[in-house]
N, C-alpha and C. Protein backbone atom coordinates (compact mmCIF):
# COMPACT_ATOMS: atom_id res chain seq x y z
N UNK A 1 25.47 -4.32 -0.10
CA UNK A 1 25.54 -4.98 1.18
C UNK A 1 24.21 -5.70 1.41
N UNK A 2 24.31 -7.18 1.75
CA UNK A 2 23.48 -7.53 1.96
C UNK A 2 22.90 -7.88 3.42
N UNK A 3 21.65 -7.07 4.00
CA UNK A 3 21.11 -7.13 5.58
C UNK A 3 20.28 -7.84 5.83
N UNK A 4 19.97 -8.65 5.39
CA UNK A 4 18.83 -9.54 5.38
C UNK A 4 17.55 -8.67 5.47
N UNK A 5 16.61 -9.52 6.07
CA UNK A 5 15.03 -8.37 5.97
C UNK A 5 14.63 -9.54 4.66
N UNK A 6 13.17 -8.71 5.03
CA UNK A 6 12.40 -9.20 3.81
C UNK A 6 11.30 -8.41 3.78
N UNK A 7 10.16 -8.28 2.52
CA UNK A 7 8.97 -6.90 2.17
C UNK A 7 8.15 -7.54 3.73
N UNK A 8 7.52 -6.55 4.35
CA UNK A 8 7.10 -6.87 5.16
C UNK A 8 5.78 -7.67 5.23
N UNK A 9 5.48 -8.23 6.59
CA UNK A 9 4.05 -8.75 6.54
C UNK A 9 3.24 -8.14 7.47
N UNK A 10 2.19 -7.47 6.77
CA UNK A 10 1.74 -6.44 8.40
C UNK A 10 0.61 -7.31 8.67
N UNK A 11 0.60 -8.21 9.85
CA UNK A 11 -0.24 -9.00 10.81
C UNK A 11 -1.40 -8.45 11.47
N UNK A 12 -1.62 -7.17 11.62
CA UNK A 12 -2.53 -7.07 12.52
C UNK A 12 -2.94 -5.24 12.14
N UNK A 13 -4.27 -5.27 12.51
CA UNK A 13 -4.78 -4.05 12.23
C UNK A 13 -3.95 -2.70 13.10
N UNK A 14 -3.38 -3.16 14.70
CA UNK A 14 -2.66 -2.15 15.13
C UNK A 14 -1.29 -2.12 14.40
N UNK A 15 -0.59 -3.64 14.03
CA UNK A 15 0.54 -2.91 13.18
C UNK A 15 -0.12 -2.24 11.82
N UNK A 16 -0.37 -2.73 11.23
CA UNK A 16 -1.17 -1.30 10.48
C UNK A 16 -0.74 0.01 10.41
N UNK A 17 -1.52 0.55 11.66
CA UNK A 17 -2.32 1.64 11.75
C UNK A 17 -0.39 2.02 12.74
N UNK A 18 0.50 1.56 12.68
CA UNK A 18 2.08 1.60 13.36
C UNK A 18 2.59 2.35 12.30
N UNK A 19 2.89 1.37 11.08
CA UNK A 19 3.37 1.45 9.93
C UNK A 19 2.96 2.91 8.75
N UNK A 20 1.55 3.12 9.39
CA UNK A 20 1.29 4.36 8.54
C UNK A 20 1.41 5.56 9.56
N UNK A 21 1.35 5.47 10.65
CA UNK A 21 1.95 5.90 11.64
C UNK A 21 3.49 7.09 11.01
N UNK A 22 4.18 6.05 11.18
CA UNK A 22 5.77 5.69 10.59
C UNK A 22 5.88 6.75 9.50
N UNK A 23 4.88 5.97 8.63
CA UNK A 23 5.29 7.08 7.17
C UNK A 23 4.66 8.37 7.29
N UNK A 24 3.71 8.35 7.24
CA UNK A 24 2.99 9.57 7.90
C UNK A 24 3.92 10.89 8.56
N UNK A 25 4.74 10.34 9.84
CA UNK A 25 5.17 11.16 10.94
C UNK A 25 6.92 11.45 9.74
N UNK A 26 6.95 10.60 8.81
CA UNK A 26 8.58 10.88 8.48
C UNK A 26 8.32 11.95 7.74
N UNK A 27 7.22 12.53 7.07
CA UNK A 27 7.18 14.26 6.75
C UNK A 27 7.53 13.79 5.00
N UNK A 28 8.06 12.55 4.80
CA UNK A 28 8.43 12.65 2.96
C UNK A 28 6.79 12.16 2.28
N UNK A 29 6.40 13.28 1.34
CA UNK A 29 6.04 13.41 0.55
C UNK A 29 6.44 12.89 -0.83
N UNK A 30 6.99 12.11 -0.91
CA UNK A 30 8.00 11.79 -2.51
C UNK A 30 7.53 10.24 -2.78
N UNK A 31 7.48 9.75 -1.69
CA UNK A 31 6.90 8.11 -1.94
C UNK A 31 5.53 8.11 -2.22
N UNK A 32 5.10 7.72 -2.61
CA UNK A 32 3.23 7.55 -2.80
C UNK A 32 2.96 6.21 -2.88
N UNK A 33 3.41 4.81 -3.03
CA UNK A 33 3.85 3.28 -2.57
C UNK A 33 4.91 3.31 -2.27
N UNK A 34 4.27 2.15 -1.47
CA UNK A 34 5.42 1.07 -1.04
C UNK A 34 5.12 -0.37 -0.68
N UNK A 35 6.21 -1.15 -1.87
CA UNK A 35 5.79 -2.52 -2.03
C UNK A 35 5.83 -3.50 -0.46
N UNK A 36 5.33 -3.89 -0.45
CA UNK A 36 5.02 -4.76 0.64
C UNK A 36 4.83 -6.21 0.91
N UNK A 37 4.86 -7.08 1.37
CA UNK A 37 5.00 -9.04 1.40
C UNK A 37 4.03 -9.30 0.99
N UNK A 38 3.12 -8.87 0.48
CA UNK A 38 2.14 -9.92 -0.05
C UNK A 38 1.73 -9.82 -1.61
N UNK A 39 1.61 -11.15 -1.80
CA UNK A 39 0.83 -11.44 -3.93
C UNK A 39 -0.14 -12.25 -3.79
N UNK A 40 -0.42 -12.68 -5.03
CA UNK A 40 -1.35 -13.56 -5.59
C UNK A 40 -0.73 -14.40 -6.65
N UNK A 41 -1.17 -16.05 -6.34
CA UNK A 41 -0.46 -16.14 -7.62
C UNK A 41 -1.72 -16.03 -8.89
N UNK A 42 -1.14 -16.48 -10.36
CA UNK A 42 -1.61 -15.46 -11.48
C UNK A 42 -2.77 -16.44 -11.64
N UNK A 43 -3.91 -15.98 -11.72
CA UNK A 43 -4.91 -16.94 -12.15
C UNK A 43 -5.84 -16.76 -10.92
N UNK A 44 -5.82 -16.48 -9.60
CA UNK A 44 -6.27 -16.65 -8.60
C UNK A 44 -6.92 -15.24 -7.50
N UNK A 45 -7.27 -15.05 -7.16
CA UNK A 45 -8.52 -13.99 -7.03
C UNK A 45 -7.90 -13.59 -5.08
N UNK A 46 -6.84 -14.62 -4.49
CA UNK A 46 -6.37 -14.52 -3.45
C UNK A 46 -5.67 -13.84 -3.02
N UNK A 47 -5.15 -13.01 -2.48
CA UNK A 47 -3.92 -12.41 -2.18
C UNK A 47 -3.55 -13.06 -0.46
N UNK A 48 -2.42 -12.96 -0.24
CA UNK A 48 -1.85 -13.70 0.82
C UNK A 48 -0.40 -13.18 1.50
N UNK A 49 -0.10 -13.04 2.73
CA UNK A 49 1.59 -12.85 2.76
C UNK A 49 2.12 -13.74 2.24
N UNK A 50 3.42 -13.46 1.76
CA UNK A 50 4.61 -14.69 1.38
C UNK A 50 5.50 -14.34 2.25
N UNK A 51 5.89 -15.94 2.43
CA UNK A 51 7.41 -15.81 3.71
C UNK A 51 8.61 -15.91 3.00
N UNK A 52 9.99 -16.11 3.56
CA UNK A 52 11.16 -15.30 3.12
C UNK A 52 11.73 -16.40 2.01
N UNK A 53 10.68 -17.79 1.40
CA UNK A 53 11.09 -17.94 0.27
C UNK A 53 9.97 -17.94 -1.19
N UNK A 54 9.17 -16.39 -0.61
CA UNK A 54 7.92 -16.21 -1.76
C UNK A 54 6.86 -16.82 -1.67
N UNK A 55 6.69 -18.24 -0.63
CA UNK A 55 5.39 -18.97 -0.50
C UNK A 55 4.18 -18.23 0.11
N UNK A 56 3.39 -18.51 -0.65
CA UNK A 56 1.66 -17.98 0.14
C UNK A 56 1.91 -18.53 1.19
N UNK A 57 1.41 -17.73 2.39
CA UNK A 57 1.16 -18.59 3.25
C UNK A 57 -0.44 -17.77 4.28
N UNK A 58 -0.79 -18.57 5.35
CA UNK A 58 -2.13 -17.78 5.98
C UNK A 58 -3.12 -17.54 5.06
N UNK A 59 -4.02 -16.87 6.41
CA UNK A 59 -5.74 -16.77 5.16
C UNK A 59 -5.49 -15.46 4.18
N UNK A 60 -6.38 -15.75 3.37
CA UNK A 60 -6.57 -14.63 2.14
C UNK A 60 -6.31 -13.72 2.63
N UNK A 61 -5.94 -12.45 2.51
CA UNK A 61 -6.06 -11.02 2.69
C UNK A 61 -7.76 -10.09 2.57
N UNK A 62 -8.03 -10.43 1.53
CA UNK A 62 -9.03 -10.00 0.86
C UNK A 62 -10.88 -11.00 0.39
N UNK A 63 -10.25 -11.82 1.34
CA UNK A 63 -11.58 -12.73 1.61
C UNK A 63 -11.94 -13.20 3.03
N UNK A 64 -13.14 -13.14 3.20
CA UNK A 64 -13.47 -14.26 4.57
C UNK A 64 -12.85 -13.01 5.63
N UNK A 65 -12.45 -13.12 6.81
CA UNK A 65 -12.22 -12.91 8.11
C UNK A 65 -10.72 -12.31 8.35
N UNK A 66 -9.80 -12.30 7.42
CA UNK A 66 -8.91 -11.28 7.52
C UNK A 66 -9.15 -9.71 8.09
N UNK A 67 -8.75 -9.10 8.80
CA UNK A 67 -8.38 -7.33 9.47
C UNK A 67 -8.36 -6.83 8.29
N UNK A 68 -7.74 -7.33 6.94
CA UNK A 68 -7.75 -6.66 6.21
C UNK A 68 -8.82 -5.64 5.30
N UNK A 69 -9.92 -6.80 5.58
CA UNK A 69 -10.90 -6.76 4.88
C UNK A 69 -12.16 -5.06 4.35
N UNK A 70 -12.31 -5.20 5.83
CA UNK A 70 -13.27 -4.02 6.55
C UNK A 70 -12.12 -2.89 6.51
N UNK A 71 -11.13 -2.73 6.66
CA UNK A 71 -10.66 -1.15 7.15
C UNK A 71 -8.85 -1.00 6.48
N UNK A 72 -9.04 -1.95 5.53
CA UNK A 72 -7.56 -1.31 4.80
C UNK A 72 -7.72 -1.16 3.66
N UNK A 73 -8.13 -2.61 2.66
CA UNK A 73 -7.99 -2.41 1.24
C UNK A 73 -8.71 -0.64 0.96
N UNK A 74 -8.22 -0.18 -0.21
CA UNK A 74 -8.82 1.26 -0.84
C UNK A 74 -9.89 0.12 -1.52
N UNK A 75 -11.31 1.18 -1.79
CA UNK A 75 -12.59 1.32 -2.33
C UNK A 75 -12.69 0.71 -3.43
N UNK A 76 -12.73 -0.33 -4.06
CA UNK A 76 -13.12 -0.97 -5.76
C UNK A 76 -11.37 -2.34 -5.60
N UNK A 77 -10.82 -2.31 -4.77
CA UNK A 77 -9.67 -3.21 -4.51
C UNK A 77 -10.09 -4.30 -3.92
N UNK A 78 -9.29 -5.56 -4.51
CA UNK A 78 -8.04 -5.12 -5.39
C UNK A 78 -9.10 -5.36 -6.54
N UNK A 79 -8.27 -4.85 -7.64
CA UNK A 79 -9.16 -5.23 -8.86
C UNK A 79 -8.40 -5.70 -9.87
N UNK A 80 -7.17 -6.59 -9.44
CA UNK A 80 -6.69 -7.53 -10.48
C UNK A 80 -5.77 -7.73 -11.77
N UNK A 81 -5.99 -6.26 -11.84
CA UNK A 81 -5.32 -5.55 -13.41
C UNK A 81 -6.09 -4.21 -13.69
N UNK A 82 -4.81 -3.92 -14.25
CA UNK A 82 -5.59 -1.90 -14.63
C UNK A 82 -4.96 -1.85 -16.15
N UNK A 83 -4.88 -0.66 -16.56
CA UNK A 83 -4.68 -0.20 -17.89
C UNK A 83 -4.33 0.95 -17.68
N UNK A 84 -3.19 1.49 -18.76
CA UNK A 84 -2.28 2.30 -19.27
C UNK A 84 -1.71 2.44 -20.45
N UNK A 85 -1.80 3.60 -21.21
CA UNK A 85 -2.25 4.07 -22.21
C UNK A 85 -2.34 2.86 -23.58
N UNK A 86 -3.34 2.17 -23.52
CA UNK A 86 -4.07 1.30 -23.73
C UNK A 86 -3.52 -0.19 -23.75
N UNK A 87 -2.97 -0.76 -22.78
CA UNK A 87 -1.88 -1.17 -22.46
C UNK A 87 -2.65 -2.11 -21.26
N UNK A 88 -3.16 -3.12 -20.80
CA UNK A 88 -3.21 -3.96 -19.60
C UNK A 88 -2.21 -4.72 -19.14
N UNK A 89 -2.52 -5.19 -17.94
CA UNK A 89 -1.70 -5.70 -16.91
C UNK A 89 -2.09 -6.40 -15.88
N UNK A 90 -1.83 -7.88 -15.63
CA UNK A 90 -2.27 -8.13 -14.11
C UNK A 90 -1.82 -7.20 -13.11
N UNK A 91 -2.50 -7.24 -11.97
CA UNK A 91 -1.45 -6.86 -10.65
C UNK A 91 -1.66 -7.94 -9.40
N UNK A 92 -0.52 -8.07 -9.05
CA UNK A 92 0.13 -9.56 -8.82
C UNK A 92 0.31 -9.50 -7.37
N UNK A 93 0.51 -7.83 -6.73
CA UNK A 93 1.50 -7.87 -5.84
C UNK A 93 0.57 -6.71 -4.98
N UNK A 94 1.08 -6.69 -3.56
CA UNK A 94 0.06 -6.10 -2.62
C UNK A 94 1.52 -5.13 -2.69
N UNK A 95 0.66 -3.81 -2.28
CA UNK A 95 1.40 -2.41 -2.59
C UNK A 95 0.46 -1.28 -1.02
N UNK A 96 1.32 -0.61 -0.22
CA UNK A 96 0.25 0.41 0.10
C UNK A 96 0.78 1.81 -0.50
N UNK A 97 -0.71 2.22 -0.71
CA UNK A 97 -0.86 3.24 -1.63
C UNK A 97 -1.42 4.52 -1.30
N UNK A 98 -0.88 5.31 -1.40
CA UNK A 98 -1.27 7.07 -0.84
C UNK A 98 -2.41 7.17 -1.95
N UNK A 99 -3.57 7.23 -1.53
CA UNK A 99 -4.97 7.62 -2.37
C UNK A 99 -5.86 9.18 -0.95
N UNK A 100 -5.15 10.21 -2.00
CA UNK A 100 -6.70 11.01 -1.08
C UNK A 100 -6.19 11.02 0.26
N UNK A 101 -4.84 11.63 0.70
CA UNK A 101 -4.69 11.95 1.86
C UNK A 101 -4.31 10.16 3.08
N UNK A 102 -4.69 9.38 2.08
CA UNK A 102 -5.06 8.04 3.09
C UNK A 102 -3.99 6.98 2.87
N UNK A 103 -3.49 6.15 3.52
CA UNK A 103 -2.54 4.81 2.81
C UNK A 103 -3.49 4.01 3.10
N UNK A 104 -3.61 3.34 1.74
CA UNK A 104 -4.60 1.67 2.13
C UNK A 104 -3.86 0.50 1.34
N UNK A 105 -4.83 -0.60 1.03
CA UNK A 105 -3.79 -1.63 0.60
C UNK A 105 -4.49 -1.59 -0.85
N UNK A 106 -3.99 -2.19 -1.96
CA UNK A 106 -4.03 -2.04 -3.11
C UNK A 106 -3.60 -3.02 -3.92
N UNK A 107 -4.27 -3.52 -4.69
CA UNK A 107 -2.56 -4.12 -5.85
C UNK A 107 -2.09 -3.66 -6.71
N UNK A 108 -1.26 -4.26 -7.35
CA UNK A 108 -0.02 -3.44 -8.21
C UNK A 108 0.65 -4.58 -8.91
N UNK A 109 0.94 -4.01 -10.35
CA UNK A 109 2.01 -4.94 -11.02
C UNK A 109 3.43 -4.76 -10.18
N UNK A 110 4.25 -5.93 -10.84
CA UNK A 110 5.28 -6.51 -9.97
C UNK A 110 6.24 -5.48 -10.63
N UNK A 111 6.23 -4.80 -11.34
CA UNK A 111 7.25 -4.05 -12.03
C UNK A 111 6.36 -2.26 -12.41
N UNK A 112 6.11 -1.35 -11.24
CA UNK A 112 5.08 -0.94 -11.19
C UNK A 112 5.42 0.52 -12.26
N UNK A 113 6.92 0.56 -11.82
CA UNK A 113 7.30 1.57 -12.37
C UNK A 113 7.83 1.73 -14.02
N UNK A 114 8.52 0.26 -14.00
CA UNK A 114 8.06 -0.43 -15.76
C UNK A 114 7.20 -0.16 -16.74
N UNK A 115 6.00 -1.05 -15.95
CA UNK A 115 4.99 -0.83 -16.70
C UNK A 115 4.10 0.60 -16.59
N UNK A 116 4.16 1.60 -15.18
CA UNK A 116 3.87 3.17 -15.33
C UNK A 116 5.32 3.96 -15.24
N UNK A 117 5.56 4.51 -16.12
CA UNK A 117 6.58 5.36 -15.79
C UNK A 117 6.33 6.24 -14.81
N UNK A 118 5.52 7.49 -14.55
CA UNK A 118 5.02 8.07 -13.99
C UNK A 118 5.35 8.27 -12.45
N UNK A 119 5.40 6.62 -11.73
CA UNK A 119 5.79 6.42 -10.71
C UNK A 119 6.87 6.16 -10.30
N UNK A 120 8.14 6.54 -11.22
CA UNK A 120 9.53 6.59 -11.24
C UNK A 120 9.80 7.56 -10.40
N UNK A 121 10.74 6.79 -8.82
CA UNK A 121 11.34 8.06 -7.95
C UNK A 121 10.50 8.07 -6.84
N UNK A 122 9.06 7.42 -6.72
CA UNK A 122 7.53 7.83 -6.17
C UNK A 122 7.51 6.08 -5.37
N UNK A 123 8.21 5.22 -5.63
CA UNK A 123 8.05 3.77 -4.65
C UNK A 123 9.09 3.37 -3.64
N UNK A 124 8.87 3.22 -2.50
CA UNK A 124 9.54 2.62 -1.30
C UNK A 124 9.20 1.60 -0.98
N UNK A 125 10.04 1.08 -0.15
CA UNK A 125 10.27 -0.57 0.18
C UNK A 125 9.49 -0.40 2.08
N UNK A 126 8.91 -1.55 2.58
CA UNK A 126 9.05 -1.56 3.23
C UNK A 126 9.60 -3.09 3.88
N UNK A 127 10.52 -3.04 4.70
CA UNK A 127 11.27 -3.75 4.96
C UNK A 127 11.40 -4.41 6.45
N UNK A 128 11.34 -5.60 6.99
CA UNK A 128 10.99 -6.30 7.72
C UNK A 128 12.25 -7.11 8.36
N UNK A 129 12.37 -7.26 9.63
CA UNK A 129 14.24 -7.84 9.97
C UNK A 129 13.45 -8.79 11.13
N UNK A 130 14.09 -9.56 11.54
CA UNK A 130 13.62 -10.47 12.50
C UNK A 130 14.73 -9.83 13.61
């Protein structure tokens, strides 16, 4: 069935701090991400929301004067690409991520559970309806 929606775009430091709210108070332990509206495209150091046909759109996430900046990304983020069992990868795609008790923002390959098995069963959507 298709409901429309799309990965969300969280705008503002109080939706934020709503959204982890949300997950937080639902008591499941089983998710540890969840993919969320924003990427980068490949080559480019930007991350950005995309609207409901994938386009960047608005300021960086992770540069300059974004909410994001100061009080979401996790500590050494984003950092572009990681490695697995000796194995690299861009990461393309904005993800929030249970690190240490905390959800912050992160990136992540576009196929997270693909390329880590590990996190099979462990990713949720979050989902956005007008």
């Amino acid at each position: 069935m298709q409901a429309g929606g799309y990965l969300a775009r969280i705008n503002s430091q109080e939706e934020y701090e709503s959204i982890v709210n949300l997950i937080t108070s639902s008591g499941s332990s089983d998710i540890i991400l969840y993919q969320i509206g924003g990427r980068r495209d490949a080559g480019s150091q930007d991350y950005y929301w995309v609207n409901e046909n994938n386009e960047l759109y608005g300021e960086s996430l992770n540069n300059g004067d974004s909410w994001t900046v100061a009080t979401a990304w996790m500590d050494g983020e984003p950092s572009y690409s990681d490695s697995y069992n000796g194995n690299s990868i861009d990461e393309t795609c904005l993800v929030l991520y249970s690190y240490q008790g905390n959800w912050e923002l992160n990136d992540s390959a576009d196929d997270i559970v693909g390329w880590y098995p590990p996190d099979a069963g462990k990713v949720g959507y979050i989902i956005e309806f007008e």
